[in-house]
C-alpha atoms as a PDB file:
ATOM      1  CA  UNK A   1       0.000   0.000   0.000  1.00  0.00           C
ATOM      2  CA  UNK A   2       1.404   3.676  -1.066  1.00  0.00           C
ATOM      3  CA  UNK A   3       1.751   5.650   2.030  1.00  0.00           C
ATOM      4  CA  UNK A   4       1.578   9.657   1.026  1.00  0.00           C
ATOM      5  CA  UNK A   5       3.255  11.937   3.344  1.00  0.00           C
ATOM      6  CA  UNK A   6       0.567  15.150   3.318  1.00  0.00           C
ATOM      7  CA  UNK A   7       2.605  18.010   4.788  1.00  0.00           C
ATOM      8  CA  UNK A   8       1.835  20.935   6.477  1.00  0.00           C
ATOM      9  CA  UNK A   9       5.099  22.515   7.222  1.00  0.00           C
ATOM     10  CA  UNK A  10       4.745  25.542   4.600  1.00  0.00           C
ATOM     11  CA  UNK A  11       1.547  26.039   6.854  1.00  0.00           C
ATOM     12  CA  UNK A  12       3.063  26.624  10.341  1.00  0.00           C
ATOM     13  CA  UNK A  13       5.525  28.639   8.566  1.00  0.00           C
ATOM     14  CA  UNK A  14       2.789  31.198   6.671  1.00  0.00           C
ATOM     15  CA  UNK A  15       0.223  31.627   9.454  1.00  0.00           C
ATOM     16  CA  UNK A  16       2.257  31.930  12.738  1.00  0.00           C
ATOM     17  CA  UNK A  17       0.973  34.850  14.230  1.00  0.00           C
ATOM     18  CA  UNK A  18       4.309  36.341  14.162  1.00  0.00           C
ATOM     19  CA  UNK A  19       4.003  35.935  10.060  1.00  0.00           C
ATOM     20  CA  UNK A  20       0.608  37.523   9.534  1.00  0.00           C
ATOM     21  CA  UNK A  21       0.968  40.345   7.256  1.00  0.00           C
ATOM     22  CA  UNK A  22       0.728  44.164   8.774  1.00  0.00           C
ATOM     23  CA  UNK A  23      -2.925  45.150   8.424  1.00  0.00           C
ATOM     24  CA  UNK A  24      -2.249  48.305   7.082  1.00  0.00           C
ATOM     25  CA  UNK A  25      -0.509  46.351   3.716  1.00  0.00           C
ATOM     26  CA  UNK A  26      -4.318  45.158   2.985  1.00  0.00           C
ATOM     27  CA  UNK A  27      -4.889  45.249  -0.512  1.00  0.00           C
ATOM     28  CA  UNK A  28      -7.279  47.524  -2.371  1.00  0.00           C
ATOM     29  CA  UNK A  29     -10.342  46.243  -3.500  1.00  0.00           C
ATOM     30  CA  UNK A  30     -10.303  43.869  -6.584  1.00  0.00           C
ATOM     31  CA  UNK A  31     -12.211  44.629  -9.568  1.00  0.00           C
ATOM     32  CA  UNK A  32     -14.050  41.273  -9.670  1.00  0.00           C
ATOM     33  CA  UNK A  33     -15.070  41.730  -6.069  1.00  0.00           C
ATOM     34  CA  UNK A  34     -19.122  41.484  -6.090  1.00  0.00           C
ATOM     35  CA  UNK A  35     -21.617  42.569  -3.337  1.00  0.00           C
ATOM     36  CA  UNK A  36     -22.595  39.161  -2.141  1.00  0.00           C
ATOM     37  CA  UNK A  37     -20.699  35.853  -1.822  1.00  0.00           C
ATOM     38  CA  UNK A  38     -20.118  34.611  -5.159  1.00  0.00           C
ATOM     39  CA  UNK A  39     -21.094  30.857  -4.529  1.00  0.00           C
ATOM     40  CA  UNK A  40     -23.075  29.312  -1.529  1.00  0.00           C
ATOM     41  CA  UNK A  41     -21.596  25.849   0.250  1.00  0.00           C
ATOM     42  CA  UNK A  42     -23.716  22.830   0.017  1.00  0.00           C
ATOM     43  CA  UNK A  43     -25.699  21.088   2.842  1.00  0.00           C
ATOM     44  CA  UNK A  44     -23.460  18.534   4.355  1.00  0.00           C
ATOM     45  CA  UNK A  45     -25.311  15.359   4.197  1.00  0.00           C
ATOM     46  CA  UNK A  46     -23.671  13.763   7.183  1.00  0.00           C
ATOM     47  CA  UNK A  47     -22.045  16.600   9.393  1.00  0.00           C
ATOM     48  CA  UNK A  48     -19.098  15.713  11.530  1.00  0.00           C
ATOM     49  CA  UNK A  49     -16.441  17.280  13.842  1.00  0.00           C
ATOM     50  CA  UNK A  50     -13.930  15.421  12.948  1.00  0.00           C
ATOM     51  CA  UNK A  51     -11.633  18.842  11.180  1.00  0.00           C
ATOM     52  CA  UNK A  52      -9.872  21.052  12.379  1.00  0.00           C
ATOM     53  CA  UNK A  53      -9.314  24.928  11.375  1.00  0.00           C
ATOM     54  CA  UNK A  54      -5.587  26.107  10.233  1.00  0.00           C
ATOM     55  CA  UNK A  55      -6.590  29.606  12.304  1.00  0.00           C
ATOM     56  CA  UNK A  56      -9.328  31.082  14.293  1.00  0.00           C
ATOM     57  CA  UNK A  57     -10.843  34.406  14.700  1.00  0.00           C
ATOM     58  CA  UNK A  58      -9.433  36.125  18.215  1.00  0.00           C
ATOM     59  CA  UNK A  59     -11.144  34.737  21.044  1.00  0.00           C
ATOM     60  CA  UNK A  60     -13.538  32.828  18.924  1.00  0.00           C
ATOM     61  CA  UNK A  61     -14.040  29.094  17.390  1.00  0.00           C
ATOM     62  CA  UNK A  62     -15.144  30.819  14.081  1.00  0.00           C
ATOM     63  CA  UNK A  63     -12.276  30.279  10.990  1.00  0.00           C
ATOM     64  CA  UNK A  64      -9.786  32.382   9.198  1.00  0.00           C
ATOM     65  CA  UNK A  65     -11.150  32.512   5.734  1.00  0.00           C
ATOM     66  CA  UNK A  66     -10.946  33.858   2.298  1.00  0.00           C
ATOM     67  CA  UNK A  67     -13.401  36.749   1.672  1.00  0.00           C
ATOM     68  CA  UNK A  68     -16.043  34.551  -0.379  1.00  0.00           C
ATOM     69  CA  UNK A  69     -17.461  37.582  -2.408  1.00  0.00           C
ATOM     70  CA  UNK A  70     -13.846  37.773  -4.302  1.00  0.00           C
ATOM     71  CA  UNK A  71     -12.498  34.805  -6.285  1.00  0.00           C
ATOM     72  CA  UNK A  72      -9.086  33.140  -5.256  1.00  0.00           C
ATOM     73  CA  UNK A  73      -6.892  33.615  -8.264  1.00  0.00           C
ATOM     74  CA  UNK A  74      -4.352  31.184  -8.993  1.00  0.00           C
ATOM     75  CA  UNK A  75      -1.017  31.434 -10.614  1.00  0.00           C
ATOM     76  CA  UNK A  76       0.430  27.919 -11.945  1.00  0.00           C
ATOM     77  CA  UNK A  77       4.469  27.183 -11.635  1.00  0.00           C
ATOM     78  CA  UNK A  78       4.757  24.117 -14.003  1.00  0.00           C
ATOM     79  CA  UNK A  79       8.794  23.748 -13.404  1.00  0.00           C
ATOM     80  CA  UNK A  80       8.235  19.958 -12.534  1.00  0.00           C
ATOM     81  CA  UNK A  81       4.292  19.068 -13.539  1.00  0.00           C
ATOM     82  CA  UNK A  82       3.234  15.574 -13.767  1.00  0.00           C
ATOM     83  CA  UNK A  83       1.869  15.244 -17.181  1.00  0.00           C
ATOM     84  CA  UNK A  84      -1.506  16.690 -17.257  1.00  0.00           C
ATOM     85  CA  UNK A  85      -0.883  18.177 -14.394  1.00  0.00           C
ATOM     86  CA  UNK A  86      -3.266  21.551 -15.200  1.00  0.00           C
ATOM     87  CA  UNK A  87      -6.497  19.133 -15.911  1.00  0.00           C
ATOM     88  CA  UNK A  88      -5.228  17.789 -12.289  1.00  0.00           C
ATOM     89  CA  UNK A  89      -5.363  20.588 -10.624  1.00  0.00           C
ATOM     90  CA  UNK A  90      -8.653  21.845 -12.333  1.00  0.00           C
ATOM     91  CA  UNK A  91     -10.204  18.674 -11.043  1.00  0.00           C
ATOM     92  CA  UNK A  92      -9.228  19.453  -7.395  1.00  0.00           C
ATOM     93  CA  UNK A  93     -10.230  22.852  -8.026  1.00  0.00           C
ATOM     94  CA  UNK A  94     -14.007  22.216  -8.855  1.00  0.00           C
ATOM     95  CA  UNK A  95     -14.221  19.337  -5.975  1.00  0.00           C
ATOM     96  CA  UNK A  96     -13.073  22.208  -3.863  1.00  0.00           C
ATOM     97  CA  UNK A  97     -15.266  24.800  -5.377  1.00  0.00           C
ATOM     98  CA  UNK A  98     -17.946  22.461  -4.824  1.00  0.00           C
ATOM     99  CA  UNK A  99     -17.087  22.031  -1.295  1.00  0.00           C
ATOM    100  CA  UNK A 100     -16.686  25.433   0.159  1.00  0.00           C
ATOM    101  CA  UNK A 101     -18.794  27.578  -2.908  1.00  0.00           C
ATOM    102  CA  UNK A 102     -15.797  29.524  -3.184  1.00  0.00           C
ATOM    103  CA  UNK A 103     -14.612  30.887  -6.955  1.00  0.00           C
ATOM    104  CA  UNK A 104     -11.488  30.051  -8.401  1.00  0.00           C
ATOM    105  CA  UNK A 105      -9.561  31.363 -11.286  1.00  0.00           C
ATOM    106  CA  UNK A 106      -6.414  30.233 -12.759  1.00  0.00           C
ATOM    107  CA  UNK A 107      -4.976  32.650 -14.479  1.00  0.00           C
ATOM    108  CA  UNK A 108      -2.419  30.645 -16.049  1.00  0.00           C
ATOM    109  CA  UNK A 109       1.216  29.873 -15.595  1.00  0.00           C
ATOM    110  CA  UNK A 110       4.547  31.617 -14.691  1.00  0.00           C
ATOM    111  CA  UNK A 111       7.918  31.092 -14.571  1.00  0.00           C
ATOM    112  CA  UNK A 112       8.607  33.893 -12.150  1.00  0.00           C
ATOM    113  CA  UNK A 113      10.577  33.375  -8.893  1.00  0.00           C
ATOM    114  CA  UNK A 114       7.644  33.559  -5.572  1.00  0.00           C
ATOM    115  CA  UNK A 115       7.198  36.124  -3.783  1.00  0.00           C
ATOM    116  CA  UNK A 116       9.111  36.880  -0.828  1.00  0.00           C
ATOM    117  CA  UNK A 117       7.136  34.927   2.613  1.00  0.00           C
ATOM    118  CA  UNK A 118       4.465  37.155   3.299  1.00  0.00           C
ATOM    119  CA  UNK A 119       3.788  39.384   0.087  1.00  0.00           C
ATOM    120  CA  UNK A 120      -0.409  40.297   0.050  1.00  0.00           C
ATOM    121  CA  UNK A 121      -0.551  42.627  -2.475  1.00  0.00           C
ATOM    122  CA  UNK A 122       0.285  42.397  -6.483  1.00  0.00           C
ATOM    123  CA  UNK A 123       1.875  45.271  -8.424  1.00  0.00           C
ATOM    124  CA  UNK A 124      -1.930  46.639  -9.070  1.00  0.00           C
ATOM    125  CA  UNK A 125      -3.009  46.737  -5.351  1.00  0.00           C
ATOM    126  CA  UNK A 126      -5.143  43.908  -5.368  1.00  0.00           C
ATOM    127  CA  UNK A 127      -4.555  40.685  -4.018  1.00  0.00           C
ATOM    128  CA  UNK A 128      -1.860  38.818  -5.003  1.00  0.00           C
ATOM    129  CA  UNK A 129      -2.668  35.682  -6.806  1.00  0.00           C
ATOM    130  CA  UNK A 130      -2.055  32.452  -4.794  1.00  0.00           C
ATOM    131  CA  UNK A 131       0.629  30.079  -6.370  1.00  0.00           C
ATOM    132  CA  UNK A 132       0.915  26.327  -7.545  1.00  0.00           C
ATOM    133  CA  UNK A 133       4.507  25.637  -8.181  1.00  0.00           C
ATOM    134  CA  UNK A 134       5.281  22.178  -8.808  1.00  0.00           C
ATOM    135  CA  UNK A 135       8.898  21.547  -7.134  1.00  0.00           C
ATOM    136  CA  UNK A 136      11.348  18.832  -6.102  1.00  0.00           C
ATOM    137  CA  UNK A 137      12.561  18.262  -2.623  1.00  0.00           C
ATOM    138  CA  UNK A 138      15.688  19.552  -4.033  1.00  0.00           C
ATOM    139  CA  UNK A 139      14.735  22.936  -4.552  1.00  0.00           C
ATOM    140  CA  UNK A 140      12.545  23.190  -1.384  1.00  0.00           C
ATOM    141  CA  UNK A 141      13.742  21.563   1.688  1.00  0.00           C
ATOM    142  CA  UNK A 142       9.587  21.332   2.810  1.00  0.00           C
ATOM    143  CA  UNK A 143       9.233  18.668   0.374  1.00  0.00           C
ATOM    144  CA  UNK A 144      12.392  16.453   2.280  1.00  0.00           C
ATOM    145  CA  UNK A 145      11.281  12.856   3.686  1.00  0.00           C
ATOM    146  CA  UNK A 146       8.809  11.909   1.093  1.00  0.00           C
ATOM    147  CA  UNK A 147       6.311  15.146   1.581  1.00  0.00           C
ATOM    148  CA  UNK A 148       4.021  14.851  -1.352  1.00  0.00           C
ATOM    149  CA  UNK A 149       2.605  18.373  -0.985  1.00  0.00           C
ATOM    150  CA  UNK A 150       2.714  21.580   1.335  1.00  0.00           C
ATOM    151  CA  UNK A 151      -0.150  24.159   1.532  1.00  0.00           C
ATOM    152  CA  UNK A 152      -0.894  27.457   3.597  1.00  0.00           C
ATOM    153  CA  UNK A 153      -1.905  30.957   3.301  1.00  0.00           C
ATOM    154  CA  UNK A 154      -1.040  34.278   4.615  1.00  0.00           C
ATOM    155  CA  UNK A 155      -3.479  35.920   7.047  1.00  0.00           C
ATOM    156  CA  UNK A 156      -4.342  39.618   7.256  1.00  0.00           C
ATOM    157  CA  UNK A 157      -6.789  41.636   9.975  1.00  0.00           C
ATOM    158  CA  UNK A 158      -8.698  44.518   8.972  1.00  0.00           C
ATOM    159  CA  UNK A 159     -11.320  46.249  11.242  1.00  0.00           C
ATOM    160  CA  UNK A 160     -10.595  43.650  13.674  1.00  0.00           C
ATOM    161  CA  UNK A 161     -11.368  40.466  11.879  1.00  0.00           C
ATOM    162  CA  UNK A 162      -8.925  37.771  10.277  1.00  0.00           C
ATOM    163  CA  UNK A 163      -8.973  36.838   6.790  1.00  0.00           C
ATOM    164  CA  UNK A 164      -6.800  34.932   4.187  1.00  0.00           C
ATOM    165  CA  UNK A 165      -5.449  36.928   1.195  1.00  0.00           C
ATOM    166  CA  UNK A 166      -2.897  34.506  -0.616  1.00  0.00           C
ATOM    167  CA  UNK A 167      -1.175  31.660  -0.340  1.00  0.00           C
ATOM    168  CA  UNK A 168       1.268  28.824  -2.015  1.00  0.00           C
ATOM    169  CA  UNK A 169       0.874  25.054  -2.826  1.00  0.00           C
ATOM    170  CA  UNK A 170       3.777  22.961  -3.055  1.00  0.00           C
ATOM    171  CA  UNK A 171       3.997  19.988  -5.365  1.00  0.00           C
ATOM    172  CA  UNK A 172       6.959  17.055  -5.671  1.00  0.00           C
ATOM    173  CA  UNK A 173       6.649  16.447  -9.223  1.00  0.00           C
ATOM    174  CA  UNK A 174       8.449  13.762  -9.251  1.00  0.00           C
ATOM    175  CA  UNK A 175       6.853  11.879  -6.276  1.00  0.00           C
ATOM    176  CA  UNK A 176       3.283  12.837  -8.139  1.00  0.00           C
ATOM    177  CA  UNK A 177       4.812  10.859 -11.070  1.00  0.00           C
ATOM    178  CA  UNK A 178       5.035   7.986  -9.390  1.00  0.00           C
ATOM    179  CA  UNK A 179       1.942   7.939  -8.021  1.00  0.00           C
ATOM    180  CA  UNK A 180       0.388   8.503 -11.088  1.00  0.00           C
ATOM    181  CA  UNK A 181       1.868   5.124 -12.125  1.00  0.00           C
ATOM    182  CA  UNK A 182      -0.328   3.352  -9.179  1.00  0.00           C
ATOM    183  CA  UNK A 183      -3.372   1.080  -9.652  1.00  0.00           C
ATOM    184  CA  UNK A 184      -5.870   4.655  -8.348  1.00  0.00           C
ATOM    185  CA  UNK A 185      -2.362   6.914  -9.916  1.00  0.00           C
ATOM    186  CA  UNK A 186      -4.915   9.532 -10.936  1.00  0.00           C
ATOM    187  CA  UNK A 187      -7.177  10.022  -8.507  1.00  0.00           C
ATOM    188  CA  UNK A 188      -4.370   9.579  -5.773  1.00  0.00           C
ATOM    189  CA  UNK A 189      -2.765  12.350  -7.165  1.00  0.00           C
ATOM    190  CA  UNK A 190      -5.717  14.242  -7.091  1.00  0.00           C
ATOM    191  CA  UNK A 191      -5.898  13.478  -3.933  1.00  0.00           C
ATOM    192  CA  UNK A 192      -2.935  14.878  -2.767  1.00  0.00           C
ATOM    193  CA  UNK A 193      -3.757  18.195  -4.665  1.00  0.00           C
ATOM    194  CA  UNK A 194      -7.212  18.474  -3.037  1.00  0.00           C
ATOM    195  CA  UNK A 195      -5.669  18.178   0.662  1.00  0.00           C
ATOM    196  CA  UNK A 196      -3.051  20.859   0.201  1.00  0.00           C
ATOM    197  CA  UNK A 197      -6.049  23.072  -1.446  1.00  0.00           C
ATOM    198  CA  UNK A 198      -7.871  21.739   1.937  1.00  0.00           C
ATOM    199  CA  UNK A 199      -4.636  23.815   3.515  1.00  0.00           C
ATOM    200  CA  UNK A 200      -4.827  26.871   1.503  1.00  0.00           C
ATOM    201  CA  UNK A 201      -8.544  27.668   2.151  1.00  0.00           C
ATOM    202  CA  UNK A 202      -7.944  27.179   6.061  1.00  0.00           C
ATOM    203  CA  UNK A 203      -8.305  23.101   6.839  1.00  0.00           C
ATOM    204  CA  UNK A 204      -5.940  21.790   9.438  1.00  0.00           C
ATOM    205  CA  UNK A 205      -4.376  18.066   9.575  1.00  0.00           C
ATOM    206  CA  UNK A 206      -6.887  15.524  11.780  1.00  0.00           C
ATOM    207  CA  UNK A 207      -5.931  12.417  13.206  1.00  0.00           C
ATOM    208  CA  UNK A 208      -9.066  10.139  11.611  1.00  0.00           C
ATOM    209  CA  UNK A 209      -9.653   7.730   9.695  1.00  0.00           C
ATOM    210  CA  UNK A 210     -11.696   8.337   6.381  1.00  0.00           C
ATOM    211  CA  UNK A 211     -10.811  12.075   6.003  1.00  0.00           C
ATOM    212  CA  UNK A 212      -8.445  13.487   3.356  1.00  0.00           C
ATOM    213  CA  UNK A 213      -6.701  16.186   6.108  1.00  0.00           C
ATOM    214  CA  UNK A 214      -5.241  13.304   7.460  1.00  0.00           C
ATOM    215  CA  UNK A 215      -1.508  13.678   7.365  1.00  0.00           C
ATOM    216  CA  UNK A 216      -0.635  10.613   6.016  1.00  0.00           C
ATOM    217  CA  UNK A 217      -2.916   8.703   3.254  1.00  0.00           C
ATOM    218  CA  UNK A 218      -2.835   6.408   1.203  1.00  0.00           C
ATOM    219  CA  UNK A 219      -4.494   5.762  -2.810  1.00  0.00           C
ATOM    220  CA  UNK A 220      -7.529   4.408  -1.308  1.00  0.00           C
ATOM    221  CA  UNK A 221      -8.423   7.745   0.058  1.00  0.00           C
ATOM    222  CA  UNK A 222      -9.470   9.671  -2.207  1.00  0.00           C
ATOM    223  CA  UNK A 223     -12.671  11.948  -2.046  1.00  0.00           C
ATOM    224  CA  UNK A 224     -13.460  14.320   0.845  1.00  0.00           C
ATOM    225  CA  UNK A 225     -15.035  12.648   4.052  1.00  0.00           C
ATOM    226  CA  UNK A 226     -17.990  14.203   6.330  1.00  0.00           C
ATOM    227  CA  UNK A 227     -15.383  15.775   8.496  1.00  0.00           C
ATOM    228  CA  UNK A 228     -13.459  17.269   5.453  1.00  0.00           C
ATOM    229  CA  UNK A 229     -17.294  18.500   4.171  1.00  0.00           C
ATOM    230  CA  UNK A 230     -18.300  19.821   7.329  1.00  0.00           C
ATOM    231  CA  UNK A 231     -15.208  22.236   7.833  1.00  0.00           C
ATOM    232  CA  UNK A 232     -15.081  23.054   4.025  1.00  0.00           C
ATOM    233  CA  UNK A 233     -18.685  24.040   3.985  1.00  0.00           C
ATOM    234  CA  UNK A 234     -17.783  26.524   7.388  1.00  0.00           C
ATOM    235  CA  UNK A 235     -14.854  27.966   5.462  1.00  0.00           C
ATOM    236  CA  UNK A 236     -16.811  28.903   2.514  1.00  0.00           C
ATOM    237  CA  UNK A 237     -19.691  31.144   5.088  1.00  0.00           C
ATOM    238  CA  UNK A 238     -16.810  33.344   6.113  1.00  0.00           C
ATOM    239  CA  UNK A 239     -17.448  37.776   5.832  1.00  0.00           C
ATOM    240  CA  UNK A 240     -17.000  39.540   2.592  1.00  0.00           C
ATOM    241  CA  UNK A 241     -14.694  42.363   3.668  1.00  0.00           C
ATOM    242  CA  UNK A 242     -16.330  46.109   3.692  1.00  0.00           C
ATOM    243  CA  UNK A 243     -13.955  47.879   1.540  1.00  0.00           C
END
């Protein structure tokens, strides 16, 4: 049985409250920002408490989220991509636009070097796209000791509430490769995509059996269980910010 090592590393790193970027850096208003959440999260059939939030609100149980009345734009680092690897990651995209109701755009791919830890804002003000860069353990030391994936975002507070503006995915290529080449290779890998997306919008790891945020799975898990629902559907009910 494949054992897939589902990290959270880049995580800790982003959102440690000592990371959070200065609330007066928040970014102006994005053009394709609309009045009203742009999607609404589903019913969970079968809710559960079995997830766990990456961050809180202060002095609350409610999550960190992404504003849900602005889409989460994506820029796409193909340096090491599986083959296929953009109809992968559109895949894991609409199970977790499904999920939460939240929008996503990719807005194609770059070559450019990331942005230094902690960078909100793009050269227009707005948010700064999240990035997908597909990476060896070579180049980035989070991906050491078989880590398929790493996943976070960076947290900002504006008139005294929390919310996620960007973030980065990691990918090991090469380990994706070879668990393409496994008897579930594609939806395994999908798999792995749609838990470090699980990290970017706000999910935690959770020690349990049947849920994707597990830290550790394997290529029979492979679609979101009621815990993984449950939390999704709370991150996608977060506050549109008043601009």
């Amino acid at each position: 049985m494949l054992v897939l090592m589902l990290g959270g590393l880049f995580v800790t790193t982003l959102l440690g409250e000592d990371r959070s970027a200065s609330a007066s850096a928040y970014p102006d208003r994005p053009p394709d920002a609309e009045a009203a959440p742009i999607g609404t999260p589903p019913d969970v059939r079968k809710p559960s408490n079995e997830f766990a939030f990456m961050r809180t609100q202060d002095g609350s149980s409610d999550p960190v989220t992404y504003d849900p009345c602005v889409p989460i734009h994506i820029l796409v680092d193909p340096r090491t991509s599986v083959d296929d690897g953009m109809r992968l990651l559109e895949e894991a995209l609409d199970e977790m636009q499904d999920a939460t109701g939240l929008a996503f755009v990719v807005d194609g791919l770059t070559d450019d070097p990331r942005p230094s830890e902690g960078t909100i804002a793009a050269a227009d003000g707005g948010p700064l796209p999240a990035r997908v860069a597909w990476s060896d353990p070579g180049t980035d030391e989070s991906l050491e000791g078989g880590v398929a994936g790493t996943g976070g975002s960076v947290s900002v507070k504006r008139d005294g509430h929390w919310w996620f503006i960007t973030g980065t995915i990691l990918l090991d290529g090469p380990q994706l490769a070879e668990i393409l080449t496994g008897p579930r290779g594609w939806q395994a890998a999908r798999a792995v995509v749609m838990h470090e997306l699980g990290h970017l919008v706000g999910l935690n790891h959770v020690e349990t059996p049947g849920q994707l945020m597990q830290p550790e799975g394997d290529e029979s898990l492979t679609t979101w269980g009621d815990g993984d629902l449950t939390g999704l559907a709370a991150l996608g009910r977060g506050k549109c910010v008043n601009y």
